[in-house]
C-alpha atoms as a PDB file:
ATOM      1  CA  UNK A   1     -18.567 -54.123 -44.379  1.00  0.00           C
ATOM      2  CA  UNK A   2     -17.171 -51.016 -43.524  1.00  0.00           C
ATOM      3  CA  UNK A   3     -15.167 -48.709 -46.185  1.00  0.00           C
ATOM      4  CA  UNK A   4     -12.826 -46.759 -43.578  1.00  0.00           C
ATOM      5  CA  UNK A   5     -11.525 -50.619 -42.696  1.00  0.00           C
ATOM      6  CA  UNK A   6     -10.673 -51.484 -46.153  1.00  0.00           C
ATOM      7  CA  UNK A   7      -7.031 -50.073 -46.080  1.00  0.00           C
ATOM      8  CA  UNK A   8      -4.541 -50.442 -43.676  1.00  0.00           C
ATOM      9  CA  UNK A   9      -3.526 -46.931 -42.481  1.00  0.00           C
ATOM     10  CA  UNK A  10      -0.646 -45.266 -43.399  1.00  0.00           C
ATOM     11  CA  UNK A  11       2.445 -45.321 -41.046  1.00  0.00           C
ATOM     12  CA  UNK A  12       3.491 -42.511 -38.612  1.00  0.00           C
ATOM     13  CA  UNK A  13       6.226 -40.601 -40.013  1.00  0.00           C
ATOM     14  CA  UNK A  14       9.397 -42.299 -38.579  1.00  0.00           C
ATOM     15  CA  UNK A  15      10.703 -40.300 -35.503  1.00  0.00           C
ATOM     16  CA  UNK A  16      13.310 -41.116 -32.765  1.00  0.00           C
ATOM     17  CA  UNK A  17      10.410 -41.124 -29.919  1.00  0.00           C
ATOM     18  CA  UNK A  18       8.215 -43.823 -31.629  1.00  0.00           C
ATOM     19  CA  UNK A  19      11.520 -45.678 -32.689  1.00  0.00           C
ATOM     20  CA  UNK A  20      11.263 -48.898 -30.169  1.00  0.00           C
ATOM     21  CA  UNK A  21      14.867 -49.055 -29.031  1.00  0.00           C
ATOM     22  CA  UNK A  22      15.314 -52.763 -27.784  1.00  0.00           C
ATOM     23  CA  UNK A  23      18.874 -53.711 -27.763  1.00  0.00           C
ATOM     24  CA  UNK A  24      19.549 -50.230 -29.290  1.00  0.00           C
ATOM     25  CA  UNK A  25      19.272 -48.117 -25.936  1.00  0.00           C
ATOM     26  CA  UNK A  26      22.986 -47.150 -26.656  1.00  0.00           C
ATOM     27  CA  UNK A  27      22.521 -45.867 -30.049  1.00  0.00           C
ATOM     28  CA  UNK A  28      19.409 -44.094 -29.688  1.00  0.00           C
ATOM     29  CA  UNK A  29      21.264 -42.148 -26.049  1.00  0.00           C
ATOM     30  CA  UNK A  30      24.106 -41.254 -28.832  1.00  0.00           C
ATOM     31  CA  UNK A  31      22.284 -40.052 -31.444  1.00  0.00           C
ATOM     32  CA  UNK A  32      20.234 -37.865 -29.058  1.00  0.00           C
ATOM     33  CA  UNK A  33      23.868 -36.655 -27.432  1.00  0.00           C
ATOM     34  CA  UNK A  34      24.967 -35.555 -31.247  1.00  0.00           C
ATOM     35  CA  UNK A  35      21.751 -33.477 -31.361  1.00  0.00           C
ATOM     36  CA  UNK A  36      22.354 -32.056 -27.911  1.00  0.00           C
ATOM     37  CA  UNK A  37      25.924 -30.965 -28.233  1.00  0.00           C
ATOM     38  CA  UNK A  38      26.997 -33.786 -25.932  1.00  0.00           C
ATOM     39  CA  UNK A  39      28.656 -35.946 -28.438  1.00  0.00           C
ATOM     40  CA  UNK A  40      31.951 -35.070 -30.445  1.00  0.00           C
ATOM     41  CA  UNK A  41      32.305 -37.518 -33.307  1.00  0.00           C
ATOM     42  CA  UNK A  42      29.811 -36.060 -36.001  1.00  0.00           C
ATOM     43  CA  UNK A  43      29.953 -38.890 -38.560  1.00  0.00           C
ATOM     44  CA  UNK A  44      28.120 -41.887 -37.835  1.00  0.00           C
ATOM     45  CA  UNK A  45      27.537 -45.579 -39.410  1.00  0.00           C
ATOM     46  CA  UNK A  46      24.662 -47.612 -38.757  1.00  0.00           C
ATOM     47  CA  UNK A  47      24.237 -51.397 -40.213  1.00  0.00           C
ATOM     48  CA  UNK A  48      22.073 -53.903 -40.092  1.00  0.00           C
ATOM     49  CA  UNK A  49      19.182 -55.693 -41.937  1.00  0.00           C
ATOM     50  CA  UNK A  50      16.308 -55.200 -43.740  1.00  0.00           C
ATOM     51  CA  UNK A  51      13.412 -54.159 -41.160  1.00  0.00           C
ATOM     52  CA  UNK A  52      16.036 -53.631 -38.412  1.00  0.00           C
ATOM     53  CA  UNK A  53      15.197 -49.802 -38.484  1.00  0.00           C
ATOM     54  CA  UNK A  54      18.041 -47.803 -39.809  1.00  0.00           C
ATOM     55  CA  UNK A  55      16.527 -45.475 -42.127  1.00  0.00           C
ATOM     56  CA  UNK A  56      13.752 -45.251 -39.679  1.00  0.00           C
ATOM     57  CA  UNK A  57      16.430 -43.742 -37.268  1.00  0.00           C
ATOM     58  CA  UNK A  58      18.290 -41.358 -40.720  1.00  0.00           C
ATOM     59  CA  UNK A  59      14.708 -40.068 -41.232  1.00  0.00           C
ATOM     60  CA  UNK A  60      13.714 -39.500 -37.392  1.00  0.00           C
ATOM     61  CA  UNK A  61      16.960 -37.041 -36.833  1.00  0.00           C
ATOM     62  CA  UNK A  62      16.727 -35.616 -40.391  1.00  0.00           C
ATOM     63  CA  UNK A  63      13.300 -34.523 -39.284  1.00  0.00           C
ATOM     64  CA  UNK A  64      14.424 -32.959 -35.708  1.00  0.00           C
ATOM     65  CA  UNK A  65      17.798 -31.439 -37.891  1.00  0.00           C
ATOM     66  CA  UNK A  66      14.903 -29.736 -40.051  1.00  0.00           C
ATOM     67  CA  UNK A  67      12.721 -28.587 -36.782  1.00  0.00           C
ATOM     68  CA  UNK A  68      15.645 -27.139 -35.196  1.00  0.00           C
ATOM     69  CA  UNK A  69      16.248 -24.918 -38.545  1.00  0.00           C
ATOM     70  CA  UNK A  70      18.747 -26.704 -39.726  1.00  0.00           C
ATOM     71  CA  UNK A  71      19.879 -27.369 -43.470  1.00  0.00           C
ATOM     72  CA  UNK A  72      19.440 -31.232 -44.069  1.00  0.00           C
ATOM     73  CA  UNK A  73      19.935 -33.274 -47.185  1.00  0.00           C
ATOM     74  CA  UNK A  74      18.475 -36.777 -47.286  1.00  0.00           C
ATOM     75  CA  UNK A  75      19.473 -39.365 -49.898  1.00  0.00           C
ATOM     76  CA  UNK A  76      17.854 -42.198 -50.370  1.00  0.00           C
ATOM     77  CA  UNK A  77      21.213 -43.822 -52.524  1.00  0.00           C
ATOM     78  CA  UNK A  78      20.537 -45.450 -56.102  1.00  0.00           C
ATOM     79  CA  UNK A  79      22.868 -45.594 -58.828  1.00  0.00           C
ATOM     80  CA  UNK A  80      22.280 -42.152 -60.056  1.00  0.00           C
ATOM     81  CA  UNK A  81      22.427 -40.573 -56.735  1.00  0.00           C
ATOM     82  CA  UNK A  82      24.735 -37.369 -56.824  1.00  0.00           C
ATOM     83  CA  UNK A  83      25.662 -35.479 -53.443  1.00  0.00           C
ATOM     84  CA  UNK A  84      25.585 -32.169 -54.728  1.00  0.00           C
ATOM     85  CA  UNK A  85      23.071 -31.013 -53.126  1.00  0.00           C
ATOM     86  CA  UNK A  86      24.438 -31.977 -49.758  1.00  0.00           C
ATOM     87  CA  UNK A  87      27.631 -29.639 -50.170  1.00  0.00           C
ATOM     88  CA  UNK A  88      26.206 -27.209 -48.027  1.00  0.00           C
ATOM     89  CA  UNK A  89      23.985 -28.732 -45.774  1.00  0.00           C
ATOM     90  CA  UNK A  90      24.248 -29.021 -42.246  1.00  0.00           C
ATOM     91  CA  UNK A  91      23.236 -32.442 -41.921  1.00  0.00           C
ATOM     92  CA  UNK A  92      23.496 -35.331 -43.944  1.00  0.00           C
ATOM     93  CA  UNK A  93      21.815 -38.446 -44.403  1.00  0.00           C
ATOM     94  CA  UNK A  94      23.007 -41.105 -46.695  1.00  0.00           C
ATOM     95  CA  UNK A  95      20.716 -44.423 -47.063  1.00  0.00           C
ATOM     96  CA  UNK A  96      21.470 -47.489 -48.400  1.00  0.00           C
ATOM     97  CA  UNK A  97      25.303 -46.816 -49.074  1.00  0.00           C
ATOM     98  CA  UNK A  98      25.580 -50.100 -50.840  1.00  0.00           C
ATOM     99  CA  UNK A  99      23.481 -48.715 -54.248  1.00  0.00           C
ATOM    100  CA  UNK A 100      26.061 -46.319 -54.986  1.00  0.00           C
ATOM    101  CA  UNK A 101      27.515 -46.487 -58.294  1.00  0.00           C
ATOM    102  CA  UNK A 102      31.612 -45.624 -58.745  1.00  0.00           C
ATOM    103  CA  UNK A 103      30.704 -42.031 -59.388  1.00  0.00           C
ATOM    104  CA  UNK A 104      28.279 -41.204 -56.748  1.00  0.00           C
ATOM    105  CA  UNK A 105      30.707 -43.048 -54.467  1.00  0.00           C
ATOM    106  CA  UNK A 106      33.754 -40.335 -55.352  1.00  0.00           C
ATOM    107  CA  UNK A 107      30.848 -37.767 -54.701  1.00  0.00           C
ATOM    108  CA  UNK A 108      30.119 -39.548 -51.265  1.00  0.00           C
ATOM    109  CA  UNK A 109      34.330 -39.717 -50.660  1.00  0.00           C
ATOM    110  CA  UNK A 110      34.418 -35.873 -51.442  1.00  0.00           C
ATOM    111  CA  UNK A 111      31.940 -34.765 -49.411  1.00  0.00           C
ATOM    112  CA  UNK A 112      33.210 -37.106 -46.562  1.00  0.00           C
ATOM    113  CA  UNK A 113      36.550 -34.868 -46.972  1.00  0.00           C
ATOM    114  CA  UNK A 114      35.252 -31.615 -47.422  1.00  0.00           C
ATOM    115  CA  UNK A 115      32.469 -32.244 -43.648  1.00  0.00           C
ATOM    116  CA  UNK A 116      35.838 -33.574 -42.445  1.00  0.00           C
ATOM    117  CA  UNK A 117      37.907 -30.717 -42.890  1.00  0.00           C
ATOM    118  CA  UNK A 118      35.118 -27.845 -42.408  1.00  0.00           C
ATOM    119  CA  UNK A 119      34.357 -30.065 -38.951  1.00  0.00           C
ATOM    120  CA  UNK A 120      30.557 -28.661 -38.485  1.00  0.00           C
ATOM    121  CA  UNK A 121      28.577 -30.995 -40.535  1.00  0.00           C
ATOM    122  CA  UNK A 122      26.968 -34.205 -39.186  1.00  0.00           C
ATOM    123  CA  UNK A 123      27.312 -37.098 -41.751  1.00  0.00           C
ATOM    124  CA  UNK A 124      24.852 -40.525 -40.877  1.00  0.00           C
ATOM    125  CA  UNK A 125      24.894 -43.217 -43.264  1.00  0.00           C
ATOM    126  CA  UNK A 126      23.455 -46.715 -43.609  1.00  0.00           C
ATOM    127  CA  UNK A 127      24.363 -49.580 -44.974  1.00  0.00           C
ATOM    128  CA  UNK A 128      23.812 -53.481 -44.751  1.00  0.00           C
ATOM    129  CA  UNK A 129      26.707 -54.471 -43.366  1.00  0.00           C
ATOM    130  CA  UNK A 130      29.835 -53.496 -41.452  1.00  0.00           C
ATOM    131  CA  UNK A 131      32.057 -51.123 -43.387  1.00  0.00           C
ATOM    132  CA  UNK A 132      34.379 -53.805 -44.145  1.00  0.00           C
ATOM    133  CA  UNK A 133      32.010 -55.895 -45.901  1.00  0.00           C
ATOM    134  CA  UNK A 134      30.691 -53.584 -48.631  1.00  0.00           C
ATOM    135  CA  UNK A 135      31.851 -53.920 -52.090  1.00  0.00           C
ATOM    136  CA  UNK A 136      32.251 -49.914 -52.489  1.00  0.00           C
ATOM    137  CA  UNK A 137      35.575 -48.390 -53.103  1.00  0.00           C
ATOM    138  CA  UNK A 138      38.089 -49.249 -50.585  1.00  0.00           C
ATOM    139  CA  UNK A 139      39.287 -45.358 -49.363  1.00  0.00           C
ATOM    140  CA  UNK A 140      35.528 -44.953 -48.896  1.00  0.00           C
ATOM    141  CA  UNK A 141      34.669 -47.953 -46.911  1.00  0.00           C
ATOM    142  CA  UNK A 142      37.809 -46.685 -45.125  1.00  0.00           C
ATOM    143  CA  UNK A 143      36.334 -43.505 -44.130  1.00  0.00           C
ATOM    144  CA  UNK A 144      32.952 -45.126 -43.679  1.00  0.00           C
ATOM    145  CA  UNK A 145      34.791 -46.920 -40.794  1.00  0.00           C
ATOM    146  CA  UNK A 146      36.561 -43.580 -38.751  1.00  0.00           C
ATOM    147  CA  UNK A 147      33.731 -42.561 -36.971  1.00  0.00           C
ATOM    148  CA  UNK A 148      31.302 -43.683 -34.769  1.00  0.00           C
ATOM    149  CA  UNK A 149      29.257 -47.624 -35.852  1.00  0.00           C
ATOM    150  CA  UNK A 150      26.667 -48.926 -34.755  1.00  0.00           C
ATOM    151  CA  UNK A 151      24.620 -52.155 -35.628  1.00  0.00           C
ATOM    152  CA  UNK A 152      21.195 -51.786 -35.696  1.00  0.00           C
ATOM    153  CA  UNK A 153      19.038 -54.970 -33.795  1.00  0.00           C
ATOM    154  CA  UNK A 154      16.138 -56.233 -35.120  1.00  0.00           C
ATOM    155  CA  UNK A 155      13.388 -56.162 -32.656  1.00  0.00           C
ATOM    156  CA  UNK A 156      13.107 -60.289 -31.451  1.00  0.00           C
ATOM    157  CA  UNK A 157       9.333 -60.974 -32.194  1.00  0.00           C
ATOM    158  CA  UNK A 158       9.705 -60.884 -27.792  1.00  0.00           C
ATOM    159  CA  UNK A 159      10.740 -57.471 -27.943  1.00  0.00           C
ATOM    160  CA  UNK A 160       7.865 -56.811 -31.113  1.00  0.00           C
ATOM    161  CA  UNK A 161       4.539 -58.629 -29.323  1.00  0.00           C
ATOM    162  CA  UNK A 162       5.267 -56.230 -26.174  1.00  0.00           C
ATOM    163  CA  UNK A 163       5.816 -53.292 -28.063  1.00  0.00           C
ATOM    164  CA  UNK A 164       2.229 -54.051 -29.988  1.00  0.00           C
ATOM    165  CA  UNK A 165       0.470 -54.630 -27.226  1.00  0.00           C
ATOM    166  CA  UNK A 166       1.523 -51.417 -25.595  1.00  0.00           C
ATOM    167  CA  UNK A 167       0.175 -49.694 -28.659  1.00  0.00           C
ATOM    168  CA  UNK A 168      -2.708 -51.561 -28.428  1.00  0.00           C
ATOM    169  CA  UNK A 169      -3.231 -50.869 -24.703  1.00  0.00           C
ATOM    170  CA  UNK A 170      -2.931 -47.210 -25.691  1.00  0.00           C
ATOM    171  CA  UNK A 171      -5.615 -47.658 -27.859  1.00  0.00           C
ATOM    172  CA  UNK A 172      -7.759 -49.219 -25.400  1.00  0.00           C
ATOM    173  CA  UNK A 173      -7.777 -52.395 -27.173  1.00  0.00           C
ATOM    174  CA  UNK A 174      -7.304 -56.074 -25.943  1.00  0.00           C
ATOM    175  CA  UNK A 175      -4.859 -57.218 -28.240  1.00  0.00           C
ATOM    176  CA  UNK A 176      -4.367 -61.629 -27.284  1.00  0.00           C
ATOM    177  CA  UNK A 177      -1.432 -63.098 -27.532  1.00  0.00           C
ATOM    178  CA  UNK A 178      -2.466 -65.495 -30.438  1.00  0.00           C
ATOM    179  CA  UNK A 179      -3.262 -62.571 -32.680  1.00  0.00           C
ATOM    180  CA  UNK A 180       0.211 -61.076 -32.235  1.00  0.00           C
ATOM    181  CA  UNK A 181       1.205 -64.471 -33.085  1.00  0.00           C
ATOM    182  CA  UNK A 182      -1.019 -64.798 -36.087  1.00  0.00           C
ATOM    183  CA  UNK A 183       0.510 -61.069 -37.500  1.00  0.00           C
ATOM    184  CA  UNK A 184       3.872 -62.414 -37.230  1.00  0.00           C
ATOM    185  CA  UNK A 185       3.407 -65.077 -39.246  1.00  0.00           C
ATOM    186  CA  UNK A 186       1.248 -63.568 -42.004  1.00  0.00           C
ATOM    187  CA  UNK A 187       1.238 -60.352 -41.885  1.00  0.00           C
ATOM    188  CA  UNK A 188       4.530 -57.439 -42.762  1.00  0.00           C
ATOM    189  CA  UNK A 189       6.923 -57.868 -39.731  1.00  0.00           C
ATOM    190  CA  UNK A 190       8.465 -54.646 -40.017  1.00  0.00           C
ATOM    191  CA  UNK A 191       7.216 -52.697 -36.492  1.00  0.00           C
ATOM    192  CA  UNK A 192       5.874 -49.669 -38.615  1.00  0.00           C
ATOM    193  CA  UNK A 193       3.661 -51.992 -40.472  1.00  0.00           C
ATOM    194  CA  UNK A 194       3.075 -54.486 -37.618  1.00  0.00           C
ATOM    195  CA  UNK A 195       1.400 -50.612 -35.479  1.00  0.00           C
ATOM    196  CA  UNK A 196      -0.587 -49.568 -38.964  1.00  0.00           C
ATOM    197  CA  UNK A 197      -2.069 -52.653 -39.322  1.00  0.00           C
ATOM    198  CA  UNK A 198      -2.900 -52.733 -35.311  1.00  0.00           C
ATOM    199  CA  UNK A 199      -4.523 -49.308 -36.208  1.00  0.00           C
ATOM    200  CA  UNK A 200      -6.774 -50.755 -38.962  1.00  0.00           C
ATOM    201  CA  UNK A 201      -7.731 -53.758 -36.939  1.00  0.00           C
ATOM    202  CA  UNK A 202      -9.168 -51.557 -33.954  1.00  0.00           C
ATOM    203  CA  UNK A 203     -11.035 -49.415 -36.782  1.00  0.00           C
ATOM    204  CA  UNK A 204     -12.009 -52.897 -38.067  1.00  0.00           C
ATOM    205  CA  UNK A 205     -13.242 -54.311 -35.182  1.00  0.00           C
ATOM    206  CA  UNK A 206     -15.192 -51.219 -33.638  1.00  0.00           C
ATOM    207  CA  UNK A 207     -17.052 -50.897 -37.086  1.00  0.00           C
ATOM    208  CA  UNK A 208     -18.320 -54.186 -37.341  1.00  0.00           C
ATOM    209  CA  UNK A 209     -18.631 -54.635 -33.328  1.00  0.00           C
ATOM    210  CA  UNK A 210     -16.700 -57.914 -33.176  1.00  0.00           C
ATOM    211  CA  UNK A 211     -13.816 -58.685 -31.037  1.00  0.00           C
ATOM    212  CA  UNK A 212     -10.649 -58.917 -32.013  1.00  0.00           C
ATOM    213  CA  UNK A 213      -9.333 -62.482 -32.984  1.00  0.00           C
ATOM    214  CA  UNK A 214      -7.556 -64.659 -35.660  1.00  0.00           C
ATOM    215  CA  UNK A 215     -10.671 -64.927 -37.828  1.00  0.00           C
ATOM    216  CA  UNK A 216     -10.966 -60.886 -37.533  1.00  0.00           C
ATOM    217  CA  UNK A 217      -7.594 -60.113 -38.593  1.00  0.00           C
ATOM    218  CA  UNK A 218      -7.145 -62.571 -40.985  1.00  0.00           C
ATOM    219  CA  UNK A 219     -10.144 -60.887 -42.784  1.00  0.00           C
ATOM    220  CA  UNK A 220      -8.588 -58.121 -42.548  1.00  0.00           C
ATOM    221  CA  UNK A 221      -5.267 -58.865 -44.147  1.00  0.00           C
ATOM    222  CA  UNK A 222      -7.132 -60.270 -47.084  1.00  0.00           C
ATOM    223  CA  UNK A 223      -9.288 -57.366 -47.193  1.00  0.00           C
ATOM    224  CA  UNK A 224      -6.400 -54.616 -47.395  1.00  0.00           C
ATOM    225  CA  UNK A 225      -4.547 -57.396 -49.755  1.00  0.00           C
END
């Protein structure tokens, strides 16, 4: 058995062109109009699930904020998380809202204010649910509310299957439809995941000159395990 097949590869680094819209077409056309200087409203709220892809999105325009020379602070929120070092920062990118304790969410309020009244800084934050529904101070969730938000779908595992096996098509790989299936079931269903572990399955396969099938990737799975 083959050592390069052993672990499943790491994930690209999250970007907005291998983000696989679905039923977020709209949101994905707005966030590239706020980078484009097409879009007014510079503070932005997404929602949604776990696995539905919203710090995938935060960390894809972070990135193009830093390519296009651009000062960018990224917080990852936990209950020490202070926003200091996003005073001065052109763009902002606050994850996981919810973790906030009562003083990093005055920091969060202040900083809200200060982009606000400066009006030059983008501000995109994250959260699992609707602004109404967090249990964070009540002027922030306010403010969390006055600009743009957006839920973030889930891929359906539809939507998932067909973007695998366009990944795997790229990769010159017949991909059947019970192994999707099989991945779905068993394996991480996150999409990042769900391409990495595509990755190591065509590195998997190739090395030990078998096709791919449920016996194959279920030996892989308990393999990288």
């Amino acid at each position: 058995m083959k050592q390069l097949a052993l672990d499943i590869a790491p994930s690209p680094p999250p970007t907005l062109d291998n983000f696989v819209p679905g039923r977020n077409a709209e949101l994905l056309q707005t966030l590239g109009n706020i980078l484009a200087g097409l879009e007014r409203e510079h503070f932005v709220y997404l929602w949604g699930g776990v696995g539905c892809g919203r710090s995938h999105l935060l960390q894809g325009m972070a990135g193009i904020c830093m390519r296009n020379q651009m000062s960018t602070a990224y917080f990852a929120c936990d209950a020490n998380t202070s926003f200091v070092a996003g005073s001065a920062a052109d763009c902002v990118m606050v994850d996981d809202v919810d973790r906030l304790n009562a003083k990093a969410q005055i920091g969060l309020f202040n900083l809200y204010n200060r982009i606000r009244e400066e009006g030059v800084a983008l501000l995109l934050v994250s959260g699992p649910a609707a602004p109404a529904q967090l249990t964070l101070r009540e002027d922030l969730v306010t403010r969390l509310g006055w600009g743009l938000v957006y839920h973030v779908h889930e891929l359906t595992d539809e939507e998932k299957i067909k973007a695998m096996k366009s990944h795997a098509v790229s990769r010159g790989l017949d991909l059947p439809q019970e192994v999707c299936d099989y991945m779905l079931r068993h394996g991480r269903r996150d999409l990042p995941s769900l391409m990495a572990t595509l990755d190591s399955l065509d590195s998997y396969s190739l090395a030990n000159r078998r096709k791919v099938t449920v016996p194959l990737v279920r030996e892989l799975l308990r393999i990288a395990s």
